[in-house]
N, C-alpha and C. Protein backbone atom coordinates (compact mmCIF):
# COMPACT_ATOMS: atom_id res chain seq x y z
N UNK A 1 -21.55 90.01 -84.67
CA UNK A 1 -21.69 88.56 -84.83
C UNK A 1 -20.33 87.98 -85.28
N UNK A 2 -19.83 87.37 -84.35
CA UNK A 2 -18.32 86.48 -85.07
C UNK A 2 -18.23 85.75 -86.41
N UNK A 3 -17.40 85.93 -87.10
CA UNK A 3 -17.08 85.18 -88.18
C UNK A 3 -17.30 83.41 -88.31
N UNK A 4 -17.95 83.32 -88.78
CA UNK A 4 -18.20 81.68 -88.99
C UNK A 4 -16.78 81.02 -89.46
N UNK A 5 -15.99 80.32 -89.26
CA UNK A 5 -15.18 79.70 -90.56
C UNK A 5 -15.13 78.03 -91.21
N UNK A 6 -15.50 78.22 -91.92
CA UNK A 6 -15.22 76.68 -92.53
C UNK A 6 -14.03 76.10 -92.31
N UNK A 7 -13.79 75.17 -91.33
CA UNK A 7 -12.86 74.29 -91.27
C UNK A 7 -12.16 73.42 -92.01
N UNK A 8 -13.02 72.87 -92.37
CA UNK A 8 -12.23 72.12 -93.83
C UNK A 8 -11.55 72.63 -95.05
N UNK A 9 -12.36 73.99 -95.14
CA UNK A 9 -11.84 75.09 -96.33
C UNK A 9 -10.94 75.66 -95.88
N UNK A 10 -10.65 75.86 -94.06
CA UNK A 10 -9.50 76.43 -93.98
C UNK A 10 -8.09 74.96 -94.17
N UNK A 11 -8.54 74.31 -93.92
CA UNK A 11 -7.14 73.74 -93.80
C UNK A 11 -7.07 73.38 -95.21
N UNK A 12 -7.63 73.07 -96.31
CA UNK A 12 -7.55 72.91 -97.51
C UNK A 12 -6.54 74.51 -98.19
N UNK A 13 -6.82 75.28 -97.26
CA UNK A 13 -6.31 76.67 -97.76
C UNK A 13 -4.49 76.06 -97.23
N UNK A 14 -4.36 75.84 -95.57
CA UNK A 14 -3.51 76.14 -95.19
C UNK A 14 -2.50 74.97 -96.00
N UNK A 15 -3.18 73.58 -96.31
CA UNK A 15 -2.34 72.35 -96.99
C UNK A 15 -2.02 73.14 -98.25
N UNK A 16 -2.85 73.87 -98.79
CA UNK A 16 -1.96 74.64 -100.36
C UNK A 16 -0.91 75.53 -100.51
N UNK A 17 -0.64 75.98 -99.38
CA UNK A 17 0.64 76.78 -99.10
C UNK A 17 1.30 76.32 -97.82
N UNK A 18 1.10 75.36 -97.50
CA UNK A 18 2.62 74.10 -97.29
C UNK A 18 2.96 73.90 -98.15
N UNK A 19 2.84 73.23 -99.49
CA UNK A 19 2.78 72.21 -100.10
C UNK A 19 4.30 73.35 -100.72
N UNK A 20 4.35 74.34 -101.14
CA UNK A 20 5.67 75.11 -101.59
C UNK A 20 6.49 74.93 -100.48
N UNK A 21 5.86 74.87 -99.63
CA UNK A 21 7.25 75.24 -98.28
C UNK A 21 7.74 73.86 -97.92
N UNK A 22 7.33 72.74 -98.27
CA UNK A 22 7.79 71.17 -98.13
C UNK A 22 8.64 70.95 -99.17
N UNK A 23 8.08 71.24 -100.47
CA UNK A 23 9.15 71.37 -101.67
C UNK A 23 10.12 71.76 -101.17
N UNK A 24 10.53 72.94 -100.84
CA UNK A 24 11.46 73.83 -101.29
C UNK A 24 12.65 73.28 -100.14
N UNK A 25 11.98 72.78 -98.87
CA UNK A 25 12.75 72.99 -98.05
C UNK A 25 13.02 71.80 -97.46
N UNK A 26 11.92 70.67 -97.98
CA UNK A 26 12.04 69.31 -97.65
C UNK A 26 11.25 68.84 -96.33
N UNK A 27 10.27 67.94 -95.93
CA UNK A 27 10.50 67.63 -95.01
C UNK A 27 10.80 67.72 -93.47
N UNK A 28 12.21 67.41 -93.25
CA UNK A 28 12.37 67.47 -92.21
C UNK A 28 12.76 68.75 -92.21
N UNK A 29 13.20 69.55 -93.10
CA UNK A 29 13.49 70.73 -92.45
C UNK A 29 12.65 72.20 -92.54
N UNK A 30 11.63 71.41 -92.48
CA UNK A 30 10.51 72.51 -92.95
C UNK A 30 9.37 72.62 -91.20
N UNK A 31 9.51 73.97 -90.75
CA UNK A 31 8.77 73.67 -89.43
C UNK A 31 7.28 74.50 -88.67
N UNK A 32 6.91 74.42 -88.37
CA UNK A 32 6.05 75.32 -88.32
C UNK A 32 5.69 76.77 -88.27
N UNK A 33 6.72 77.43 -88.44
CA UNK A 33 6.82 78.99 -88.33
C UNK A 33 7.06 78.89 -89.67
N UNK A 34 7.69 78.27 -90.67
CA UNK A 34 7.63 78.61 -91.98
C UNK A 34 6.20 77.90 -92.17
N UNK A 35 5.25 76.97 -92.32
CA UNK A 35 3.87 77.26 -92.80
C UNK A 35 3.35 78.28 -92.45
N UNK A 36 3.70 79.10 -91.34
CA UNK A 36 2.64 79.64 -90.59
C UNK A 36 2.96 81.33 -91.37
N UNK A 37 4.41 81.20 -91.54
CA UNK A 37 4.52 82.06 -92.47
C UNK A 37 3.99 82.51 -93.86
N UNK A 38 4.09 81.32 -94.83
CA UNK A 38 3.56 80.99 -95.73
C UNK A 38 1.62 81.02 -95.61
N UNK A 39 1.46 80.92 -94.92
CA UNK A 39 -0.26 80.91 -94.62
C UNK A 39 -0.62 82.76 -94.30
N UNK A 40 0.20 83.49 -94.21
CA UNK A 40 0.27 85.00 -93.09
C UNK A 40 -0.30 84.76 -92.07
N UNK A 41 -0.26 83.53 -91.37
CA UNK A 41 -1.68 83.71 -90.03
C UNK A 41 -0.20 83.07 -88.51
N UNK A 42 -0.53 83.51 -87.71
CA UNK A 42 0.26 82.98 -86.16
C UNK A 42 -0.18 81.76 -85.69
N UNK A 43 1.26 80.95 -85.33
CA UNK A 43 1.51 79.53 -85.38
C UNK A 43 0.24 79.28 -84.36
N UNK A 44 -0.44 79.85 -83.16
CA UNK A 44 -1.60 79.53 -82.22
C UNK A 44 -2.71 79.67 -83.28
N UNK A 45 -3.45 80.04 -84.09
CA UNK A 45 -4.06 80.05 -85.38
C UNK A 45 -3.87 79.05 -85.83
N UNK A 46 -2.70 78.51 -86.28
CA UNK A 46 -2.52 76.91 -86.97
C UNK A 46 -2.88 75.84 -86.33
N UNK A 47 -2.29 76.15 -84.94
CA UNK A 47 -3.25 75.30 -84.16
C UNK A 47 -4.24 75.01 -83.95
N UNK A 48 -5.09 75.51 -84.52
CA UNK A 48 -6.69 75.25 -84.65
C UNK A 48 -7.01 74.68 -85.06
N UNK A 49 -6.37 74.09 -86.41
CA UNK A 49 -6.33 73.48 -87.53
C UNK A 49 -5.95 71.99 -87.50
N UNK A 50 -4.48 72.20 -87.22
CA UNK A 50 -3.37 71.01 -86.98
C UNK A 50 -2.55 70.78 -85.81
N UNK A 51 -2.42 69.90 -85.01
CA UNK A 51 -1.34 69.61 -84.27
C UNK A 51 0.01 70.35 -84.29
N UNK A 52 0.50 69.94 -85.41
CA UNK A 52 2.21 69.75 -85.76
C UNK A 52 2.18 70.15 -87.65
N UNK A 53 3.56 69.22 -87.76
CA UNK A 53 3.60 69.99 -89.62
C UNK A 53 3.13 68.44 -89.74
N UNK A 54 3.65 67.32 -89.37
CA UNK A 54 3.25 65.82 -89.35
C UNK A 54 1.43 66.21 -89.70
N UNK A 55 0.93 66.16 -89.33
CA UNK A 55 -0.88 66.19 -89.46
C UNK A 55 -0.91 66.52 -90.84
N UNK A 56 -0.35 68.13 -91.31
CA UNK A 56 -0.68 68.98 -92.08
C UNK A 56 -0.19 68.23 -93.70
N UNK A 57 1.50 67.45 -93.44
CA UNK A 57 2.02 66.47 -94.53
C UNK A 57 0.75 65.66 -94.21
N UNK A 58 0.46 64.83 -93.69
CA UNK A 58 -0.80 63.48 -93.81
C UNK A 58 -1.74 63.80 -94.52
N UNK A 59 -2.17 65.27 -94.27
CA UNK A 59 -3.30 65.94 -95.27
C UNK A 59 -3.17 65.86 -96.19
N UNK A 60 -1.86 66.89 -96.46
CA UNK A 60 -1.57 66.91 -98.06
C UNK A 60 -1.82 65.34 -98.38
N UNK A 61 -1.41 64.60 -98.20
CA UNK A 61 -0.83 63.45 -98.69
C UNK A 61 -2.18 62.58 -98.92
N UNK A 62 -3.21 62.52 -98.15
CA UNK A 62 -4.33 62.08 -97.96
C UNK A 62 -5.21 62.63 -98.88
N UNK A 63 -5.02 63.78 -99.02
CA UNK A 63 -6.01 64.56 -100.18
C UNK A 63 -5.97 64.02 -101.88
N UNK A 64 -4.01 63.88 -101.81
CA UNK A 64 -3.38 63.40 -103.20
C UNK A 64 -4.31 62.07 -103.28
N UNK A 65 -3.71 61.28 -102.71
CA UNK A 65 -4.48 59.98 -102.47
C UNK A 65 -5.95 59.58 -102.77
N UNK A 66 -6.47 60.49 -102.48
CA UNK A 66 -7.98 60.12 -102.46
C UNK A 66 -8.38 60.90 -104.00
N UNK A 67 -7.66 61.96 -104.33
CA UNK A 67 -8.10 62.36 -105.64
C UNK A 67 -7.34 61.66 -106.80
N UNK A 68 -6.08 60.86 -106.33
CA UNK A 68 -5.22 59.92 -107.87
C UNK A 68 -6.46 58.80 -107.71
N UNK A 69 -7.36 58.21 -106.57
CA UNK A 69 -7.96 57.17 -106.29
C UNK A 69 -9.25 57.29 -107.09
N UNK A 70 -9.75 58.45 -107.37
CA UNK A 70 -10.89 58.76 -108.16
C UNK A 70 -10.64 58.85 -109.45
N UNK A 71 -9.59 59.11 -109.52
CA UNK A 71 -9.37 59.73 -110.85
C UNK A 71 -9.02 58.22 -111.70
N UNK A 72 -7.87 57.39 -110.89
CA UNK A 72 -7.69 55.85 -111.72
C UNK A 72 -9.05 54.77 -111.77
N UNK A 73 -10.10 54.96 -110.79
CA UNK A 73 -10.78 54.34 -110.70
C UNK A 73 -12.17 54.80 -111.84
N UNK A 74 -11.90 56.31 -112.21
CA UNK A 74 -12.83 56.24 -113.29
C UNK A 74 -12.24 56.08 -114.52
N UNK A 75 -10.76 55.83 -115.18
CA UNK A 75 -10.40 55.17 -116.32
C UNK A 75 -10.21 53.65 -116.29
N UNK A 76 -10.00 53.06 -114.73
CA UNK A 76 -10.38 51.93 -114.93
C UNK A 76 -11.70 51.10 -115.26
N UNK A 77 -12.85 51.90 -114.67
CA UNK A 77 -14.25 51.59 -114.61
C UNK A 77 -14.66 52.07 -116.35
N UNK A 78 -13.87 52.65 -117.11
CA UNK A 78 -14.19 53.19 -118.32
C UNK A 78 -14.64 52.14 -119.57
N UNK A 79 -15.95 51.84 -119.55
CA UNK A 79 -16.61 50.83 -120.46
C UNK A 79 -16.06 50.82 -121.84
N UNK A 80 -16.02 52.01 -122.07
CA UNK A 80 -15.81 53.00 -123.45
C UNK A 80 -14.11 52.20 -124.21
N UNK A 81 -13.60 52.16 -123.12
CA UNK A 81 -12.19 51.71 -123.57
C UNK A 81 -11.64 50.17 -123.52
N UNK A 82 -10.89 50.07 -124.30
CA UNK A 82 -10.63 48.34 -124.15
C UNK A 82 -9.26 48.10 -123.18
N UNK A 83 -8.87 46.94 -122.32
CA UNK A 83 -8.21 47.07 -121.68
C UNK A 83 -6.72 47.78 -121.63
N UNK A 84 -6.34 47.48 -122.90
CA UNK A 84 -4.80 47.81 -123.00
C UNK A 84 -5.34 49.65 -123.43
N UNK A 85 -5.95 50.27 -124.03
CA UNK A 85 -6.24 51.63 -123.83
C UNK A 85 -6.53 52.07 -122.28
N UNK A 86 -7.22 51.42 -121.16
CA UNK A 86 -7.17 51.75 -120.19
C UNK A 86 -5.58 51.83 -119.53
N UNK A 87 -4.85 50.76 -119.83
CA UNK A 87 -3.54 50.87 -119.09
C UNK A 87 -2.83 52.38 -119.59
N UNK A 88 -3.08 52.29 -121.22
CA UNK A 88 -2.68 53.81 -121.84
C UNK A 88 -2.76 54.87 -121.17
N UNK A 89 -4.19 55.01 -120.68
CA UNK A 89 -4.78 56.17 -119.99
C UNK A 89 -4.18 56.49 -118.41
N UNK A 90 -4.05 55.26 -117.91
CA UNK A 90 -3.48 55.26 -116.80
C UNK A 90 -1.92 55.74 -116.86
N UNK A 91 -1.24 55.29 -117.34
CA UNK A 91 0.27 55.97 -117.88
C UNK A 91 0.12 57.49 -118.03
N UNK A 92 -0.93 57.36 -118.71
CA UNK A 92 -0.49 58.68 -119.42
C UNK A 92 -1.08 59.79 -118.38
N UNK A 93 -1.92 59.45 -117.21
CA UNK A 93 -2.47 59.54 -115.88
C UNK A 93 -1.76 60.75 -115.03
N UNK A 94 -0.51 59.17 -115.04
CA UNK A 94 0.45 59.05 -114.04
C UNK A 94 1.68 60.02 -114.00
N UNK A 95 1.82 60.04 -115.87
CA UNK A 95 3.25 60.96 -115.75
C UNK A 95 2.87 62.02 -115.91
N UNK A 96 1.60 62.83 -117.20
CA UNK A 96 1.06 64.34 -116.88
C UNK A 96 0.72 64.80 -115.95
N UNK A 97 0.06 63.70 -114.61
CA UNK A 97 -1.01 64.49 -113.79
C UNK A 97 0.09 64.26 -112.46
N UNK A 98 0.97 63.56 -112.32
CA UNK A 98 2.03 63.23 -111.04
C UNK A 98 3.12 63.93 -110.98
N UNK A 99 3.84 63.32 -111.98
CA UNK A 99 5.27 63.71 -112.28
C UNK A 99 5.15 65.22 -112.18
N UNK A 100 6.01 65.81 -111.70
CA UNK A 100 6.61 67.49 -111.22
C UNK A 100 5.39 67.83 -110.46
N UNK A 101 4.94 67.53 -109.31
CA UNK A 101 4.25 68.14 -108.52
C UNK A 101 4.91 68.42 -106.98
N UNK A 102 5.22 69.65 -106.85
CA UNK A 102 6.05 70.03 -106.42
C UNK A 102 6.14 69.18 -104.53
N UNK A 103 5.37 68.69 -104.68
CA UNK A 103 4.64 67.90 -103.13
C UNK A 103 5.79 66.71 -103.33
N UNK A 104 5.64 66.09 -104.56
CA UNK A 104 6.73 64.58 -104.91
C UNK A 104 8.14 65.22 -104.16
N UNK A 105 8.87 66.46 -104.36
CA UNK A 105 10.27 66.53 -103.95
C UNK A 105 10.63 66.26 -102.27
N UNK A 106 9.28 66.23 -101.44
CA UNK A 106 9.66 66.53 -99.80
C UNK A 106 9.27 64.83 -99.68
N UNK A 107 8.89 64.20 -100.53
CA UNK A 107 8.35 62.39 -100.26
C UNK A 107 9.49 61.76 -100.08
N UNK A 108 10.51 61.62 -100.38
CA UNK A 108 11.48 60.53 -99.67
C UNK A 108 11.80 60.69 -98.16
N UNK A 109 12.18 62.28 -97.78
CA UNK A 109 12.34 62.47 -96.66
C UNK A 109 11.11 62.03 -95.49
N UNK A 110 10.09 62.23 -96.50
CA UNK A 110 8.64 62.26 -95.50
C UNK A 110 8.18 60.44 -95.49
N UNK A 111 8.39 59.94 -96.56
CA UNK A 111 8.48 58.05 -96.56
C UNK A 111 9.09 57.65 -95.53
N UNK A 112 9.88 58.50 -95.60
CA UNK A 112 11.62 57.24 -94.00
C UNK A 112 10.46 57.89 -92.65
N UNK A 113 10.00 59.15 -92.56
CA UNK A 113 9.40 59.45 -91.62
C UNK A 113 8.46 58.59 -91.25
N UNK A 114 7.12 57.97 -92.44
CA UNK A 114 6.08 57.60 -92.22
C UNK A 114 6.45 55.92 -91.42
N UNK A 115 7.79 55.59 -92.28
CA UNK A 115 8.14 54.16 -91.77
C UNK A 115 8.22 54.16 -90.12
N UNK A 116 8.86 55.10 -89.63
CA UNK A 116 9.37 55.09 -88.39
C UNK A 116 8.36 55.24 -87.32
N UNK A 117 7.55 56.11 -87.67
CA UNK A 117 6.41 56.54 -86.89
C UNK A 117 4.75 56.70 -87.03
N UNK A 118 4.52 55.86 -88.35
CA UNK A 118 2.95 56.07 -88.83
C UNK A 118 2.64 54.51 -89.27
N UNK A 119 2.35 53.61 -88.77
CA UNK A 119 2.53 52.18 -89.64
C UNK A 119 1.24 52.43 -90.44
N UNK A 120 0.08 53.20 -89.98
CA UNK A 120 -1.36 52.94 -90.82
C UNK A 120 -0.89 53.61 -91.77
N UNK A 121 -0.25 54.64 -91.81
CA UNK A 121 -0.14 55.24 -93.01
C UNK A 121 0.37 54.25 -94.35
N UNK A 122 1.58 54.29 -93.75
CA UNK A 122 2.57 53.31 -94.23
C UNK A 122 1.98 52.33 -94.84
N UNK A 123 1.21 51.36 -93.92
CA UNK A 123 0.08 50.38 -94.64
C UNK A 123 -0.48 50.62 -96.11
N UNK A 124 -1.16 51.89 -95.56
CA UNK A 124 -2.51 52.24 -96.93
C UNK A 124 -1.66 52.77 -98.21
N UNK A 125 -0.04 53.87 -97.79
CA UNK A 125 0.46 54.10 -98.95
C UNK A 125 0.65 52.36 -99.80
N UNK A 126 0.83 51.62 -98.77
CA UNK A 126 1.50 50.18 -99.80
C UNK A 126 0.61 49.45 -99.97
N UNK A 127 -0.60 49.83 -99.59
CA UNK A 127 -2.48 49.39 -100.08
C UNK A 127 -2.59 49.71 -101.65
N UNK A 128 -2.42 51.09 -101.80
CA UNK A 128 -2.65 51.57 -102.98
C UNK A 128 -1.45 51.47 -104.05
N UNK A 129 -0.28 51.39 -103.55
CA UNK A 129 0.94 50.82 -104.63
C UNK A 129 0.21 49.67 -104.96
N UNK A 130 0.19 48.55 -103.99
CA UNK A 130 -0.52 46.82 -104.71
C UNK A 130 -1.66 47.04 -105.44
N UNK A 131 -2.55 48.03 -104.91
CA UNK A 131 -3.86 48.06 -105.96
C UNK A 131 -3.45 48.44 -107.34
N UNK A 132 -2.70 49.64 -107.51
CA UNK A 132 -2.51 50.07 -108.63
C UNK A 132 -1.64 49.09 -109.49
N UNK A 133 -0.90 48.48 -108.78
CA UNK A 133 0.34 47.44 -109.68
C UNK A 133 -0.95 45.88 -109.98
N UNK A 134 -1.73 45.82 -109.32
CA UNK A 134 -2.93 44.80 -108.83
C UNK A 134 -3.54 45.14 -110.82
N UNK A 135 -3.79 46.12 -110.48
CA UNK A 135 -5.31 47.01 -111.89
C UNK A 135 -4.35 47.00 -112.34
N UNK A 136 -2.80 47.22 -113.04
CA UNK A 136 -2.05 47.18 -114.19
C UNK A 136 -2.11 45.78 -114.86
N UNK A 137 -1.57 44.88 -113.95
CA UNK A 137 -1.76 43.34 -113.90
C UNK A 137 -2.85 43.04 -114.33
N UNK A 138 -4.14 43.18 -114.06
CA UNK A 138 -4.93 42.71 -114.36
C UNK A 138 -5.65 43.00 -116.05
N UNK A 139 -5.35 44.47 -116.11
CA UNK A 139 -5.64 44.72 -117.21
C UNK A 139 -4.72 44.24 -118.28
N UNK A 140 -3.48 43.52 -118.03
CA UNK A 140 -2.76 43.09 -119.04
C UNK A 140 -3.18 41.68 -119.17
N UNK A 141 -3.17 41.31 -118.05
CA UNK A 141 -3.68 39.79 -118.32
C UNK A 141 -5.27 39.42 -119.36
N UNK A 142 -6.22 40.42 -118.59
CA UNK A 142 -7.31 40.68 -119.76
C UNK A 142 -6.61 41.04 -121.30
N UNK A 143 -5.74 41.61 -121.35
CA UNK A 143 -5.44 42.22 -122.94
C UNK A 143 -5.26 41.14 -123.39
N UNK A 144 -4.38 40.26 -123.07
CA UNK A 144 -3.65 39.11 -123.64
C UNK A 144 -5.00 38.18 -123.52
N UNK A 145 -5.40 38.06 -122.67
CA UNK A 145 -6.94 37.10 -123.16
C UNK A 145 -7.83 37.42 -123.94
N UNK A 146 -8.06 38.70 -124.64
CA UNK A 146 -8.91 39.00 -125.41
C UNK A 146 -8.51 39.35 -126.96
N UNK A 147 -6.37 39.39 -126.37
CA UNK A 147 -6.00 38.85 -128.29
C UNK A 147 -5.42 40.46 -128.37
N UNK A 148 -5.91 41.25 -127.61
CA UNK A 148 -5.35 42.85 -127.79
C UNK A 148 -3.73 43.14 -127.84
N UNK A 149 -2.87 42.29 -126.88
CA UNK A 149 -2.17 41.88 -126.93
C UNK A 149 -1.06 40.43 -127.00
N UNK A 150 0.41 41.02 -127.25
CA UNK A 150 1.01 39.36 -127.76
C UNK A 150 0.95 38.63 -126.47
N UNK A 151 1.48 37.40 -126.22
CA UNK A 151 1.61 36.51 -125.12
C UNK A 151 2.56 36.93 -124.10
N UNK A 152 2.20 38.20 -123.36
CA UNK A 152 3.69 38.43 -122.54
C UNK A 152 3.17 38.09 -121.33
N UNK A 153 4.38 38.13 -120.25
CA UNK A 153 3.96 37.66 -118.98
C UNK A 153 3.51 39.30 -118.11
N UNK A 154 2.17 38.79 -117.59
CA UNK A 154 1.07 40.28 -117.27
C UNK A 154 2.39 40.85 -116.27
N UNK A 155 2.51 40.17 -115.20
CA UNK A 155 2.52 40.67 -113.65
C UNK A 155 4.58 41.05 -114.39
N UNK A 156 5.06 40.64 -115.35
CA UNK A 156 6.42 41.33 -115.52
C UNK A 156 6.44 42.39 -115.99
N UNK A 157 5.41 42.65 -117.29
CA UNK A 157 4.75 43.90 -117.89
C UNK A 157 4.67 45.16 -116.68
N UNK A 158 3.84 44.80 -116.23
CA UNK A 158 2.81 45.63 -115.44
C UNK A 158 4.45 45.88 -114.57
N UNK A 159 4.99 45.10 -113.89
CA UNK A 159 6.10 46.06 -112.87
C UNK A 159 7.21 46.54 -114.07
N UNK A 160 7.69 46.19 -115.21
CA UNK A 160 8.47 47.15 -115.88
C UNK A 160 7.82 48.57 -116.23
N UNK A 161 6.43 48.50 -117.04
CA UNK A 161 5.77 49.37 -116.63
C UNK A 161 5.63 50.94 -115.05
N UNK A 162 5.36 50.28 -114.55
CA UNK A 162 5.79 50.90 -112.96
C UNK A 162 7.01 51.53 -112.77
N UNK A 163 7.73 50.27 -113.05
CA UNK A 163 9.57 50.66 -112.98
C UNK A 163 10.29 52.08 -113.37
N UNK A 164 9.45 52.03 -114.88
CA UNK A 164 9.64 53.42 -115.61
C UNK A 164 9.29 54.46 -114.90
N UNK A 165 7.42 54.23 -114.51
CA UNK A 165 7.00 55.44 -114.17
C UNK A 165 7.38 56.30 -112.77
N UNK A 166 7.97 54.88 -112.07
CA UNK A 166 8.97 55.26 -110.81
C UNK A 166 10.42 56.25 -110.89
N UNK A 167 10.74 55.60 -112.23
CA UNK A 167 12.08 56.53 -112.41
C UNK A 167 11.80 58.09 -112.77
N UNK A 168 11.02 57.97 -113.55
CA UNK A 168 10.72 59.50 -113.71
C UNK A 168 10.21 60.41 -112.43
N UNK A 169 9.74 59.61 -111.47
CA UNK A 169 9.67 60.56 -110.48
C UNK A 169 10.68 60.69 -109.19
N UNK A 170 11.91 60.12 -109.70
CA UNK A 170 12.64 59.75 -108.62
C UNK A 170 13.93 60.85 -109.57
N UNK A 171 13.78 61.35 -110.39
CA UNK A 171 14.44 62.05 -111.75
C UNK A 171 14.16 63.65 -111.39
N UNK A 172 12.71 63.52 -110.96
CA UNK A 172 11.57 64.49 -110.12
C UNK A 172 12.03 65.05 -109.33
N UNK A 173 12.27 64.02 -108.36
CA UNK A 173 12.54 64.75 -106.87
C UNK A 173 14.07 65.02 -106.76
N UNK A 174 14.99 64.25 -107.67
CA UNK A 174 16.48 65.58 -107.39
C UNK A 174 16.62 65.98 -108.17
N UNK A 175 15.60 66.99 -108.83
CA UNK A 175 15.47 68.17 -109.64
C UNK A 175 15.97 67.84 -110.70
N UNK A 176 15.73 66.76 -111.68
CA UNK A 176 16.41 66.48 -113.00
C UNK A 176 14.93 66.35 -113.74
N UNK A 177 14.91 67.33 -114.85
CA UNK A 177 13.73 68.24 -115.87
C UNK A 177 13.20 66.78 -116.09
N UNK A 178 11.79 66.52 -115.89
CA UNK A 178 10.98 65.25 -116.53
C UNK A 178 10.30 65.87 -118.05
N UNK A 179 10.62 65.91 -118.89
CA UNK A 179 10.01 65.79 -120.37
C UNK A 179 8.62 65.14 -119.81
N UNK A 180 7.54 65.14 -119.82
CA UNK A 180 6.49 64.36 -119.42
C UNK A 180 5.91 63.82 -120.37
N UNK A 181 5.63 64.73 -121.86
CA UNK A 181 5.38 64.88 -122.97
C UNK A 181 5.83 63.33 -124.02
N UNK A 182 7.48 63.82 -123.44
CA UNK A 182 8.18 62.30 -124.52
C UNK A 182 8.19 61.27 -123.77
N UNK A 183 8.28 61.63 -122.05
CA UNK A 183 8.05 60.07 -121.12
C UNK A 183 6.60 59.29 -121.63
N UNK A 184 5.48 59.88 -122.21
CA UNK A 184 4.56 59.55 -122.24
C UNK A 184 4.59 58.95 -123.41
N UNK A 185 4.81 59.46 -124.33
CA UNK A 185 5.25 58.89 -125.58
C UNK A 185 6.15 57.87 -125.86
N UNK A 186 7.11 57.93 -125.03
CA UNK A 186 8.38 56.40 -125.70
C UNK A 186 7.42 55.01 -124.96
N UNK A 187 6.63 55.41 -123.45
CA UNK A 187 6.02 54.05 -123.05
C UNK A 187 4.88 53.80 -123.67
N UNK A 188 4.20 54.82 -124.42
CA UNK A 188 3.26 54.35 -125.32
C UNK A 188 3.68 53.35 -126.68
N UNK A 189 5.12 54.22 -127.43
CA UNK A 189 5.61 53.11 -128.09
C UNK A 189 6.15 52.02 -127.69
N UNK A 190 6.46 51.52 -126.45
CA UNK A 190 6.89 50.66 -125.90
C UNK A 190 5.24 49.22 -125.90
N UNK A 191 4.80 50.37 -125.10
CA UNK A 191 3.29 49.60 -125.01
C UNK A 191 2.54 49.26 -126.59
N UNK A 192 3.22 50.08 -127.44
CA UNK A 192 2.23 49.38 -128.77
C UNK A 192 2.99 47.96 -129.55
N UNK A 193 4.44 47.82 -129.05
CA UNK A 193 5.59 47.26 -129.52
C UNK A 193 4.89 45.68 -128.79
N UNK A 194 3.96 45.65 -127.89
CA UNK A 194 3.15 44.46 -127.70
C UNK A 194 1.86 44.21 -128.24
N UNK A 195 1.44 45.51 -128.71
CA UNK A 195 0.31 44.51 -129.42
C UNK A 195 0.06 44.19 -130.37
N UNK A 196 -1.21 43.22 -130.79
CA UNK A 196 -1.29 42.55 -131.73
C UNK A 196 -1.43 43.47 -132.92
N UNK A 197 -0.89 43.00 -133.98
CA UNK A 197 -0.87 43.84 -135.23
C UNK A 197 -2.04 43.22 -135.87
N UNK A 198 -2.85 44.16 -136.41
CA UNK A 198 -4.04 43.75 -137.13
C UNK A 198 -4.31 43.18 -138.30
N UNK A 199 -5.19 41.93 -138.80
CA UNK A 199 -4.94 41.39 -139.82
C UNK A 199 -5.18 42.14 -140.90
C-alpha cells in the first residue's frame, strides 16, 4: 500500500529548512538545489510541493504573517489590559518574538523582489504595516482619552514608536547583535516617560 503523505505537513517541513538556507545565503542567491539540499529530498520531489524558491519564500512569509496576525490580534482583543499596556505588549511582541529571526536577514533582498513581480503580495505586506501602525494609533489615541496618558499627538507616537522597532530590525538583518532584552526596556521607559503620573 503506498505511503499516504500530508501535503501541507510536507511543505511546512520543507519551508523550515529553507528558512536557514535564505538566511545564510540571501534571497536571490539562494536556488533550488540548495533547498533541495537542505530538505535531503531531489529537486523533482520539491516539485510536488512548489513551483520555484519564489512559492516556497511566499510560504514562509505567509505563514509569518498569519501567525504575527493572531498573535497581535489576541493582545489587542485583550479585555484584561488597558490600552497603553496593550501597546506595551505589542512592543514587547515585536522585538522578543521578531527581531533575530533568521527569515528577517533574506527580506530586503526578497521586498525589491516582491515590488517587481508580486503586486498582491506587496499590497497585503502594506495591508498589515497600516493595520498594525492603524492598532498602535488607535490605542494611543484611546490612552490619551481615557487620561492613561499625557496629551501627545497619537498618529506621531505610534510612527516614532515603529521607527524604533524598524531600526532594530534593520540592525538585524546586517548582522549587528539586537540586545532584545534592553530594546524592550529603554521603549518601555520611553513609553512610561508619557504617562500620566498618579495622584
Amino acid at each position: 500500500m503506498p505511503k499516504i503523505v500530508d501535503t501541507e505537513e510536507k511543505k511546512l517541513e520543507i519551508a523550515n529548512k529553507a528558512i536557514p538556507v535564505f538566511s545564510e545565503k540571501g534571497y536571490y542567491n539562494t536556488n533550488l538545489k540548495d533547498i533541495s539540499k537542505a530538505c535531503n529530498m531531489g529537486r523533482t520531489t520539491l516539485y510536488q510541493y512548489f513551483n520555484n524558491k519564489d512559492e516556497i519564500y511566499f510560504y514562509i512569509l505567509e505563514l509569518g504573517m498569519s501567525f504575527f496576525k493572531m498573535n497581535y490580534d489576541a493582545i489587542k482583543n485583550d479585555e484584561s489590559s488597558s490600552n497603553i499596556e496593550k501597546v506595551e505588549k505589542l512592543v514587547e511582541y515585536l522585538i522578543i518574538n521578531l527581531n533575530g529571526q533568521t527569515i528577517s536577514k533574506a527580506f530586503i533582498d526578497f521586498w525589491l523582489m516582491v515590488r517587481h513581480n508580486n503586486k498582491a503580495l506587496e499590497s497585503e505586506l502594506k495591508s498589515l504595516y497600516k493595520e498594525l501602525e492603524s492598532t498602535f494609533t488607535n490605542l494611543l489615541n484611546e490612552s490619551i482619552k481615557k487620561g492613561e496618558i499625557k496629551e501627545v499627538h497619537g498618529p506621531t507616537l505610534s510612527t516614532l514608536i515603529l521607527g524604533m522597532l524598524q531600526s532594530f530590525s534593520v540592525k538585524d538583518m546586517i548582522n549587528e547583535t539586537v540586545d532584545s532584552k534592553s530594546a524592550c526596556q529603554t521603549i518601555m521607559i520611553l513609553i512610561d516617560g508619557v504617562k500620566k503620573e498618579e495622584k
